[in-house]
N, C-alpha and C. Protein backbone atom coordinates (compact mmCIF):
# COMPACT_ATOMS: atom_id res chain seq x y z
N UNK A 1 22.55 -0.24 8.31
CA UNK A 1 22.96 -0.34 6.93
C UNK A 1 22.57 0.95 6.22
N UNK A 2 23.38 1.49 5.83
CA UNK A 2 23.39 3.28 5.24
C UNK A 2 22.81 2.53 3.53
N UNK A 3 22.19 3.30 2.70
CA UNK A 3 21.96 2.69 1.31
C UNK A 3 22.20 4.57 0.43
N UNK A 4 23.25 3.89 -0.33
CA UNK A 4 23.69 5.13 -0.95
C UNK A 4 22.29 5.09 -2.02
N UNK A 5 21.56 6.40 -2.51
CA UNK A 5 20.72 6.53 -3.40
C UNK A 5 21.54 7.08 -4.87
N UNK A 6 21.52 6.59 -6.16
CA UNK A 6 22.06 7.36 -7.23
C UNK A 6 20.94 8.41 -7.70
N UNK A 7 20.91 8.81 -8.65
CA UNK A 7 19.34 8.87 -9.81
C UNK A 7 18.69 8.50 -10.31
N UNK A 8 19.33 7.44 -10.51
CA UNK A 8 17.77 6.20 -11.07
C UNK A 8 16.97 6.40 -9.83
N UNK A 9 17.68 5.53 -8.57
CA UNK A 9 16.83 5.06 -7.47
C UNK A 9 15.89 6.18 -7.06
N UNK A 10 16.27 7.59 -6.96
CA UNK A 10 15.43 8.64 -6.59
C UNK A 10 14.16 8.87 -7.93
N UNK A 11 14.60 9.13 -9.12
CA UNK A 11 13.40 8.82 -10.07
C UNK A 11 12.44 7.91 -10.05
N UNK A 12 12.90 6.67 -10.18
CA UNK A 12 12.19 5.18 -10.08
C UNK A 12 11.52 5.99 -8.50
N UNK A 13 11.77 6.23 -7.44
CA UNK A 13 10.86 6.17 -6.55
C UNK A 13 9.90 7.18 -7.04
N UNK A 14 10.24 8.43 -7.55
CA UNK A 14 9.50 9.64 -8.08
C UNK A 14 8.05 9.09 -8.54
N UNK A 15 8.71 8.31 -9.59
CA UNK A 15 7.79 7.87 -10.76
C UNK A 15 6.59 6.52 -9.69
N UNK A 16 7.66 6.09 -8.93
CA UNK A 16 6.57 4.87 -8.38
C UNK A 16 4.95 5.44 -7.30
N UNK A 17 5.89 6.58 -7.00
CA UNK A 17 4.64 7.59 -6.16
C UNK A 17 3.71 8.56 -7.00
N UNK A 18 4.43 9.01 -8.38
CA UNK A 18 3.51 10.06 -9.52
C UNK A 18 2.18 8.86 -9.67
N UNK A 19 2.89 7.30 -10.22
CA UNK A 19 2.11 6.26 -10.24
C UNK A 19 0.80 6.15 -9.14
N UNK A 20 1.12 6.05 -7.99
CA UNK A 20 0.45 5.70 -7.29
C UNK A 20 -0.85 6.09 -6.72
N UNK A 21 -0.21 8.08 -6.97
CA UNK A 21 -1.05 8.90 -7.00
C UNK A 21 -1.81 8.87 -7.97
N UNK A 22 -1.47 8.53 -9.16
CA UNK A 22 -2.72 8.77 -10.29
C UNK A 22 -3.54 8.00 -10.37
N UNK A 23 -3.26 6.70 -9.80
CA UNK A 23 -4.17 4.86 -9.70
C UNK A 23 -5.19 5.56 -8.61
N UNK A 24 -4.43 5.91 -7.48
CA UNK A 24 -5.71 6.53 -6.61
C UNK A 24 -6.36 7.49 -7.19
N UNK A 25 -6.45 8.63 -7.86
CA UNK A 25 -7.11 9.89 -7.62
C UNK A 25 -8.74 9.16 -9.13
N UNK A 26 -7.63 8.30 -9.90
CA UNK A 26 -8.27 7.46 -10.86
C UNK A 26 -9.37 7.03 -10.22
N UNK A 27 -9.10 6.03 -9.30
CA UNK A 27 -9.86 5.10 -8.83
C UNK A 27 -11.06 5.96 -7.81
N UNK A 28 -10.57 6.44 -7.30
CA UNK A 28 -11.52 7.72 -6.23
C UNK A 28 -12.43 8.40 -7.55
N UNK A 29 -12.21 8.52 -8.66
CA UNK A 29 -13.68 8.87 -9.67
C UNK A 29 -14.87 7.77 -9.57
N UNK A 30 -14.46 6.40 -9.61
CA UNK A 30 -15.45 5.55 -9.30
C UNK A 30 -16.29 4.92 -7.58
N UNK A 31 -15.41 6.13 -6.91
CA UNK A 31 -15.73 5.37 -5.15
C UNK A 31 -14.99 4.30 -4.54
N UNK A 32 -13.95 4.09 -5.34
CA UNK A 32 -12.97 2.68 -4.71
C UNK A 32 -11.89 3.24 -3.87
N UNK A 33 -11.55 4.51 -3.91
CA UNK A 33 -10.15 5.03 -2.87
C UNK A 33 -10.25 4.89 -1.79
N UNK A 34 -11.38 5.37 -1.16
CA UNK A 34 -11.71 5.48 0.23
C UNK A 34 -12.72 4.61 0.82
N UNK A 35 -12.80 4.51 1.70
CA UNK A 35 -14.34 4.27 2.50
C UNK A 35 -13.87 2.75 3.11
N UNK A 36 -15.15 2.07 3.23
CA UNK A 36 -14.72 0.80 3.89
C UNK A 36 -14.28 -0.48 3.09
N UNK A 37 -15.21 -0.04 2.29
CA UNK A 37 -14.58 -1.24 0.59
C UNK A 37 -13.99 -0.78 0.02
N UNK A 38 -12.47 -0.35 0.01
CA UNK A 38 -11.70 0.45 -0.44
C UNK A 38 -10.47 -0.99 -1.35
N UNK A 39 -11.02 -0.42 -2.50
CA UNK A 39 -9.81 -1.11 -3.69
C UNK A 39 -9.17 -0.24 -4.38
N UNK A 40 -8.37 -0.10 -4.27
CA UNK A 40 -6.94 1.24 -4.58
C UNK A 40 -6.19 0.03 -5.79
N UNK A 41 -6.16 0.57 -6.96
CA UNK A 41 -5.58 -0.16 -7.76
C UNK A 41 -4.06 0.38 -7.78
N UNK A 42 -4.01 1.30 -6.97
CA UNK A 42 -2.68 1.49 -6.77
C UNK A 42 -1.77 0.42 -5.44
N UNK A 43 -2.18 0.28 -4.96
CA UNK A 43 -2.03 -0.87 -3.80
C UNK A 43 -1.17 -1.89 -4.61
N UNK A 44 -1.76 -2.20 -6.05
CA UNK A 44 -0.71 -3.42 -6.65
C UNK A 44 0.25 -2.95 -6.50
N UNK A 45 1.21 -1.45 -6.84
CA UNK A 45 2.52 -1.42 -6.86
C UNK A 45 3.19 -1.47 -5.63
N UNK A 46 2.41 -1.97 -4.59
CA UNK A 46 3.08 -2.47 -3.27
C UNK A 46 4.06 -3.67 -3.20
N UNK A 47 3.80 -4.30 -4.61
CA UNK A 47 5.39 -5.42 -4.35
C UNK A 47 6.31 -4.89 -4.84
N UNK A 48 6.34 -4.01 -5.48
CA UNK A 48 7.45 -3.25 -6.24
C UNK A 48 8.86 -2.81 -5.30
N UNK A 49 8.42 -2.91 -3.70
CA UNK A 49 10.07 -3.37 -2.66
C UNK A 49 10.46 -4.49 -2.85
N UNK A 50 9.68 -5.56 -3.32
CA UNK A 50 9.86 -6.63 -3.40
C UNK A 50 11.65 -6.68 -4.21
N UNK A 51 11.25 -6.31 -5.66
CA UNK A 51 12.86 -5.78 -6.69
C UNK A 51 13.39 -4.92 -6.48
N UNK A 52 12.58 -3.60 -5.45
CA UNK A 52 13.83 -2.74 -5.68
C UNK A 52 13.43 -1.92 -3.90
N UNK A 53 13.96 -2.05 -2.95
CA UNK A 53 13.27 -1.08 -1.80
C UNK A 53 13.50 -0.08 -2.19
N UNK A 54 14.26 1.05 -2.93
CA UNK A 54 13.49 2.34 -2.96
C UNK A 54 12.28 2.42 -3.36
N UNK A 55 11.29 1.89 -3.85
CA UNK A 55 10.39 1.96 -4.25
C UNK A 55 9.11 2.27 -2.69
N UNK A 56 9.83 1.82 -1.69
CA UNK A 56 8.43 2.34 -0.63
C UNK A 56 8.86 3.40 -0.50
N UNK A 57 9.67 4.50 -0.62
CA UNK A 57 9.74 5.61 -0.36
C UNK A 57 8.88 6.29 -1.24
N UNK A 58 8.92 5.77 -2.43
CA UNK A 58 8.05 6.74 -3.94
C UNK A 58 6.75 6.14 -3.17
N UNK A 59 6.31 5.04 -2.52
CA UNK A 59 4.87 4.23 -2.21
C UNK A 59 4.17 5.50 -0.90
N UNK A 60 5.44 5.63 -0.68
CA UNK A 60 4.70 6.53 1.18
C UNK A 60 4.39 7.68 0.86
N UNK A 61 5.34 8.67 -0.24
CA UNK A 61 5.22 9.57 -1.01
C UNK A 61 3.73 10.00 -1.82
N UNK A 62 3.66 8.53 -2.48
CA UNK A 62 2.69 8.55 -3.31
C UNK A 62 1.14 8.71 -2.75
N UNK A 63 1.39 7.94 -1.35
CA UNK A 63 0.24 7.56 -0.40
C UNK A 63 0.00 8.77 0.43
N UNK A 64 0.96 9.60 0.59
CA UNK A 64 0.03 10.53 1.25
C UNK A 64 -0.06 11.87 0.58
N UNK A 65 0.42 12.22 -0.33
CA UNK A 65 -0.35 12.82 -1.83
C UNK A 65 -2.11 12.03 -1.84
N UNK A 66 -1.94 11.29 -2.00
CA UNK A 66 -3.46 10.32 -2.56
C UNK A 66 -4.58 11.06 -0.84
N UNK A 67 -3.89 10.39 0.09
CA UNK A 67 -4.56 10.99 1.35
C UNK A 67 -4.66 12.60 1.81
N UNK A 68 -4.53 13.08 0.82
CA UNK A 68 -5.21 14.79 0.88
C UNK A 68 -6.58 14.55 0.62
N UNK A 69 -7.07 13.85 -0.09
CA UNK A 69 -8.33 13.47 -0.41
C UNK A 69 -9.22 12.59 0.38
N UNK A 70 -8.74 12.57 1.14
CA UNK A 70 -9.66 11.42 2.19
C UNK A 70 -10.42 11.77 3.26
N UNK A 71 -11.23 11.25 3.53
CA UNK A 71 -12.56 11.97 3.91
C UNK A 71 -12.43 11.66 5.46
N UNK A 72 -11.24 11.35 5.55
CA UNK A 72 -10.58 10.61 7.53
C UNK A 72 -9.83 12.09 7.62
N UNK A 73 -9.72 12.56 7.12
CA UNK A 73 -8.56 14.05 7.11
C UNK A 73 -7.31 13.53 7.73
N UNK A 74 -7.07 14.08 8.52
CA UNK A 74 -5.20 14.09 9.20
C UNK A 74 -4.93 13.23 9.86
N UNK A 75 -6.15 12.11 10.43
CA UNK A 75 -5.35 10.63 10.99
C UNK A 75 -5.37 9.38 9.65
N UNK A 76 -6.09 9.80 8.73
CA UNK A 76 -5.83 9.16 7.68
C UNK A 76 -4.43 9.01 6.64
N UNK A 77 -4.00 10.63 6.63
CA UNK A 77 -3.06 11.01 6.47
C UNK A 77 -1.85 10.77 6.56
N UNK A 78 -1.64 10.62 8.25
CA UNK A 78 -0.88 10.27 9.19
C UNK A 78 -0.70 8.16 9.17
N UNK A 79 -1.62 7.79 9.61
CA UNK A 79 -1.67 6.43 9.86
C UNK A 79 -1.89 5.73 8.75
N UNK A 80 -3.16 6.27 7.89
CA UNK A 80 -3.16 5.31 5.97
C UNK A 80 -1.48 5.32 5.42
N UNK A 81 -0.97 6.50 5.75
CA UNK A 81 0.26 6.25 4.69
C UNK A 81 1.33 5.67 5.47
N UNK A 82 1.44 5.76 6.95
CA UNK A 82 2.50 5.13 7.70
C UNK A 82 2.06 3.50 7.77
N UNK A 83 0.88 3.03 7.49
CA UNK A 83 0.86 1.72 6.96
C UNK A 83 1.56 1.22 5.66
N UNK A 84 1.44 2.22 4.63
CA UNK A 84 1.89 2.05 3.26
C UNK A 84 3.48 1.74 3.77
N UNK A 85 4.19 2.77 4.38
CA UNK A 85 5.55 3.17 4.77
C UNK A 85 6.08 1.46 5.37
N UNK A 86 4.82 0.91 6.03
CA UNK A 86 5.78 -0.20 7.34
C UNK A 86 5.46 -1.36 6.19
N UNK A 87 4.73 -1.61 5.40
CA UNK A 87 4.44 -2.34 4.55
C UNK A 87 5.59 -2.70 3.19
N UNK A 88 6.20 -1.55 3.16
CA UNK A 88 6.88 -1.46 1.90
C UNK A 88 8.48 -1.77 2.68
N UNK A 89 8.76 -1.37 3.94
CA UNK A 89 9.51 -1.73 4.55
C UNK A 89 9.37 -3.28 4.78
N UNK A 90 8.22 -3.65 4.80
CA UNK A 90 8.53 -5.24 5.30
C UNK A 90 8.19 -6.24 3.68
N UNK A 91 7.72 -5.64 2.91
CA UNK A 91 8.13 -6.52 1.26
C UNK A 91 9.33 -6.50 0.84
N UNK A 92 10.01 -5.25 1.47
CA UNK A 92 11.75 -5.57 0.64
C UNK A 92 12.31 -6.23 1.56
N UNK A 93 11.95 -7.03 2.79
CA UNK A 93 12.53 -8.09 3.68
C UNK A 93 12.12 -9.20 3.25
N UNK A 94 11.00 -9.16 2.40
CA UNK A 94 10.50 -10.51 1.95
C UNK A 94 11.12 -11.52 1.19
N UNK A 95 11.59 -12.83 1.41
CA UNK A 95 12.07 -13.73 0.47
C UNK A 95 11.44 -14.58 -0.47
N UNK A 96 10.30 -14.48 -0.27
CA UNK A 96 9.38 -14.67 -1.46
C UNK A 96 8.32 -14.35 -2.19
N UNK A 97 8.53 -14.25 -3.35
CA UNK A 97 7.23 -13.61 -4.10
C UNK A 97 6.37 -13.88 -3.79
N UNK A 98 5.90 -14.75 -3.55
CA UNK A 98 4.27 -15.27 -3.05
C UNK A 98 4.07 -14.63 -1.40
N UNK A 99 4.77 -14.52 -0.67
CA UNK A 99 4.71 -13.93 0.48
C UNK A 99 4.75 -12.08 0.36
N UNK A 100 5.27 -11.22 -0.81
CA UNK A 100 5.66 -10.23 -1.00
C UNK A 100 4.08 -9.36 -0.82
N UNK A 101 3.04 -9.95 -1.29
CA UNK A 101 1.79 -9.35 -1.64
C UNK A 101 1.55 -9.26 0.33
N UNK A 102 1.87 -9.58 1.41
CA UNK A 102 1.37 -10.30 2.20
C UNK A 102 1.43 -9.24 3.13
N UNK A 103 2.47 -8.14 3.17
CA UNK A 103 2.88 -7.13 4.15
C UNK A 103 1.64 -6.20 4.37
N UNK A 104 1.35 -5.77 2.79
CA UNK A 104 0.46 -4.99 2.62
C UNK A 104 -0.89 -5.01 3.21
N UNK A 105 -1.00 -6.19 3.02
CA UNK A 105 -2.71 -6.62 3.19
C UNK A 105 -2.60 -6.82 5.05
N UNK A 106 -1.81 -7.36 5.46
CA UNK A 106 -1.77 -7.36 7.13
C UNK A 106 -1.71 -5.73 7.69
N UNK A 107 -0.78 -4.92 6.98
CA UNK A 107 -0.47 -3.24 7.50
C UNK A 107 -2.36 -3.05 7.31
N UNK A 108 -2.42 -2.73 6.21
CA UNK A 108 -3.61 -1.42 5.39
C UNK A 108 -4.75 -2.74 6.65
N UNK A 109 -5.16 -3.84 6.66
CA UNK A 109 -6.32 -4.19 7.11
C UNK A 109 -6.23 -4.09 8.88
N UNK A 110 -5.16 -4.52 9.16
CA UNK A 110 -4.97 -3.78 10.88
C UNK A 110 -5.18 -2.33 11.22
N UNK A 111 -4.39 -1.43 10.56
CA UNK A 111 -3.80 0.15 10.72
C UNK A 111 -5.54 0.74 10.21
N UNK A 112 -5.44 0.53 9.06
CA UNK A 112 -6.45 1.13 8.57
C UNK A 112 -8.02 0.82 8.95
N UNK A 113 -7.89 -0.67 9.20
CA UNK A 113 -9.29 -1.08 9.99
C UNK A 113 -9.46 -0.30 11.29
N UNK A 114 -8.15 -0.51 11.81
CA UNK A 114 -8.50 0.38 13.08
C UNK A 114 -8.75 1.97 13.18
N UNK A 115 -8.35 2.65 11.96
CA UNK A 115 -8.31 4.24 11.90
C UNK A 115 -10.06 3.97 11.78
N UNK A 116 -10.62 3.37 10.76
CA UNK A 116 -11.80 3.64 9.68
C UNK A 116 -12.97 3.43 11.25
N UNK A 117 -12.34 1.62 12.56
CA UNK A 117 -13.14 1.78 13.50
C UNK A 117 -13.63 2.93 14.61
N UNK A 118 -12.25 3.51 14.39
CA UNK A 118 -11.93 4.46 15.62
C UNK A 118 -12.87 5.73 15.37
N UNK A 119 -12.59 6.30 13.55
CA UNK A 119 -14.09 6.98 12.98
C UNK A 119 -14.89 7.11 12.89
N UNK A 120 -15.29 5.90 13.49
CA UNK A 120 -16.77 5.29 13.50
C UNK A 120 -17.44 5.56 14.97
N UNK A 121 -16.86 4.60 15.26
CA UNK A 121 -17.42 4.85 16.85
C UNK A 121 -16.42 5.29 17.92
N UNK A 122 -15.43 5.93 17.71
CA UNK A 122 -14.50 6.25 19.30
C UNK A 122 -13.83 4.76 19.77
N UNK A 123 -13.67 5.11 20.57
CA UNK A 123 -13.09 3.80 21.42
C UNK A 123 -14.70 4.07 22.41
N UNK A 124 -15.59 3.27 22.08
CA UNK A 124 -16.29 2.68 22.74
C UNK A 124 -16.54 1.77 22.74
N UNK A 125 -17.42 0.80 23.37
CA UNK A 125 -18.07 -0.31 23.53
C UNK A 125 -18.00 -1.62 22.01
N UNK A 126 -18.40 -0.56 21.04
CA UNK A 126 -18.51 -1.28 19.45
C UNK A 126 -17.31 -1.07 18.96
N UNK A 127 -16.21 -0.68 19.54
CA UNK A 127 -14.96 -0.86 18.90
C UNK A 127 -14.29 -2.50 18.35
N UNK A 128 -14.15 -3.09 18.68
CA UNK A 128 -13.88 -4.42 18.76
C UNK A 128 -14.73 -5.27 17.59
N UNK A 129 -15.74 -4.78 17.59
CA UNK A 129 -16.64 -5.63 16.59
C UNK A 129 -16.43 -4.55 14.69
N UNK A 130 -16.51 -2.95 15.04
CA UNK A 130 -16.30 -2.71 14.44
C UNK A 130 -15.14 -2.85 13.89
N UNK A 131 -13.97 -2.67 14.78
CA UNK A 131 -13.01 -3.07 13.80
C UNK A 131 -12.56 -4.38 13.01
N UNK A 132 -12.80 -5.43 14.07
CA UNK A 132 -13.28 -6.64 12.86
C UNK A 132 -14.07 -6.74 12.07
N UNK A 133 -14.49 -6.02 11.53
CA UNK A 133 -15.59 -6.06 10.16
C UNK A 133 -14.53 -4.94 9.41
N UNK A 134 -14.01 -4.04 9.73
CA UNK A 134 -13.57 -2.85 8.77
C UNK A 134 -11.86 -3.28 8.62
N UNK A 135 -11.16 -4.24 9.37
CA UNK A 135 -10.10 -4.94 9.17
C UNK A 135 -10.12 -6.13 8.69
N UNK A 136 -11.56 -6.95 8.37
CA UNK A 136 -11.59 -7.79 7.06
C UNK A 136 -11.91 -7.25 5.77
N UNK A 137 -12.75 -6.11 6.10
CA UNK A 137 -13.02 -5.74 4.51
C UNK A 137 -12.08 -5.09 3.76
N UNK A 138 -11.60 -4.19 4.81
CA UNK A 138 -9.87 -3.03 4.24
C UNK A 138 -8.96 -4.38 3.98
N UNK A 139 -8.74 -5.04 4.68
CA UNK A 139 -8.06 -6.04 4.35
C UNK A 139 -8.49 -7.28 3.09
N UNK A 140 -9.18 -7.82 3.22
CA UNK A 140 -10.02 -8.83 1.65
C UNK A 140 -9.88 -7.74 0.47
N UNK A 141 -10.04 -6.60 0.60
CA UNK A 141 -9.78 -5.83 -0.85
C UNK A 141 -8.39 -5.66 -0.63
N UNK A 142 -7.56 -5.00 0.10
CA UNK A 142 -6.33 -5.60 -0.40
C UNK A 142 -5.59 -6.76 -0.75
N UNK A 143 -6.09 -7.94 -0.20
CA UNK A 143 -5.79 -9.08 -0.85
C UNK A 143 -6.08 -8.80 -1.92
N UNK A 144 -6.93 -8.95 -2.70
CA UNK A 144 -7.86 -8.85 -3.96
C UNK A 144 -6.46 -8.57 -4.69
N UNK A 145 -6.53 -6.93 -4.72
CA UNK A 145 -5.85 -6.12 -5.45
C UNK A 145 -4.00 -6.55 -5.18
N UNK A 146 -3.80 -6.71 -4.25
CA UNK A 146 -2.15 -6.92 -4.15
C UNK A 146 -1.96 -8.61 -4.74
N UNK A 147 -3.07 -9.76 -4.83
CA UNK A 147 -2.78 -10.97 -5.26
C UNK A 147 -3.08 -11.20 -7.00
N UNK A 148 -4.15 -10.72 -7.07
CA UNK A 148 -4.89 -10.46 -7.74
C UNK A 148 -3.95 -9.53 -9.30
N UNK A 149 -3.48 -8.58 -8.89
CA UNK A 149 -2.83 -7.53 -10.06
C UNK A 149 -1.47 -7.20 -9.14
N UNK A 150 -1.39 -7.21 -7.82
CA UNK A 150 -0.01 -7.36 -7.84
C UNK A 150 0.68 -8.25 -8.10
N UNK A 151 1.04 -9.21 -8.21
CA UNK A 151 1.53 -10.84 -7.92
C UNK A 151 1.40 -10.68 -9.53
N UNK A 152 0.91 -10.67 -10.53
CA UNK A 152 1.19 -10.60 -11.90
C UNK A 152 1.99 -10.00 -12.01
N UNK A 153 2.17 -8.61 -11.55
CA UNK A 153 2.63 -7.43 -12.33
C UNK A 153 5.02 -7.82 -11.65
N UNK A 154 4.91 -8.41 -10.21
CA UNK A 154 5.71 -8.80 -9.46
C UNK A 154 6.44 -10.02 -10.96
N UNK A 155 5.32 -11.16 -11.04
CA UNK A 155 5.80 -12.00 -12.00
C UNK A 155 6.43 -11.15 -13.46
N UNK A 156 5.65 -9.97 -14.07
CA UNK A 156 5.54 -9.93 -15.26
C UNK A 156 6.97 -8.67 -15.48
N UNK A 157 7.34 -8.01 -14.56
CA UNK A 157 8.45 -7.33 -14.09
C UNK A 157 10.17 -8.24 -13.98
N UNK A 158 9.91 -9.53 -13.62
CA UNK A 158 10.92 -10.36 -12.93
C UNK A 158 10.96 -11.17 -14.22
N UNK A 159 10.11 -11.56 -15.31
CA UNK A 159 10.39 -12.22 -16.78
C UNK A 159 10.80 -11.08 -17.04
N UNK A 160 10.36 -10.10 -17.50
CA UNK A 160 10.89 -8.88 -18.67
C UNK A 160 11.57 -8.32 -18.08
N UNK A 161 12.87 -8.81 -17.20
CA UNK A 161 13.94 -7.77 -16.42
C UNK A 161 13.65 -6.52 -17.10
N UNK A 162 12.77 -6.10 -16.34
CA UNK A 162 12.35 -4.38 -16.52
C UNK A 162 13.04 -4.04 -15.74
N UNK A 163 13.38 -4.38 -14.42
CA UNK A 163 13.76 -3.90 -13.08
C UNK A 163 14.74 -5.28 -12.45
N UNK A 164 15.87 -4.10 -11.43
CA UNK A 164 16.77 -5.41 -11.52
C UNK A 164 16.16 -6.01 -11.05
N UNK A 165 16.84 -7.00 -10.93
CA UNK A 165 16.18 -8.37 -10.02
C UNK A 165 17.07 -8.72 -8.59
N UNK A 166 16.06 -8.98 -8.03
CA UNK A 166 16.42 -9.14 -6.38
C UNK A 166 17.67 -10.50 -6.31
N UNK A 167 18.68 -9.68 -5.64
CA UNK A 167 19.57 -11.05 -5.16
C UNK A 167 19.49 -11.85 -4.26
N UNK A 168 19.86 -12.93 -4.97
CA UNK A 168 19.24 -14.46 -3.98
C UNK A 168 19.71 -14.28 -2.80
């Protein structure tokens, strides 16, 4: 399926990644961007494929702008934002809002648990344990943040046709 882009759709993504970047670089003043308890208040605009899929393109955009700053350097880079990328790809498949928050938090707590384990210790012995601890916590803060302030912002977008609305 080819998807013709106009100018809105390329702006709206512009703007959804200028966004995303500034929630992170924001949030990285207080210690929440990175690390293992990582709450990215930019993460809410992850349902935003939900109404419109160009919007993971401005999200992958946005995400690895934000990952110049990350203290994982170039597999963070690489793998933090190609989670963002498969995530935003699988919310604009989503048929329901309540399921839309859901892509995110499975990508960033698998992908990213496993980058943050692999940092940690290699693929050795404590791999396995580490990454279950750093793929519940990367993951529980994205819940947080994608149920939490995304799932409003999903609701509060879809009353105030700000943005079209997804066809049934």
């Amino acid at each position: 399926m080819k998807t013709k882009w106009n100018v809105r759709d390329i702006t709206f993504a512009a703007l959804v990644g200028a966004l995303y970047v500034t929630l992170c670089y924001f949030g990285n003043i207080f210690g929440l961007t990175f690390g293992i308890f990582q709450c990215r208040f930019a993460e809410a605009l992850t349902v935003l494929p939900f109404l419109c899929p160009t919007a993971t393109w401005g999200l992958f955009a946005g995400c690895i702008l934000s990952n110049l700053l990350s203290p994982y350097g170039l597999p963070d880079l690489i793998f933090g934002s190609l989670a963002t990328l498969i995530a935003g790809l699988l919310t604009a498949r989503c048929r329901n809002k309540w399921l839309a928050p859901l892509p995110p938090v499975l990508c960033n707590g698998l992908i990213v648990g496993a980058l943050l384990a692999w940092s940690e210790t290699g693929f050795t012995a404590a791999f396995p344990a580490t990454f279950a601890f750093n793929a519940v916590s990367v993951g529980g803060a994205e819940l947080l943040v994608c149920y939490v302030l995304g799932l409003p912002l999903l609701e509060l977008l879809t009353r105030t046709h700000v943005m079209p609305q997804r066809l049934a």
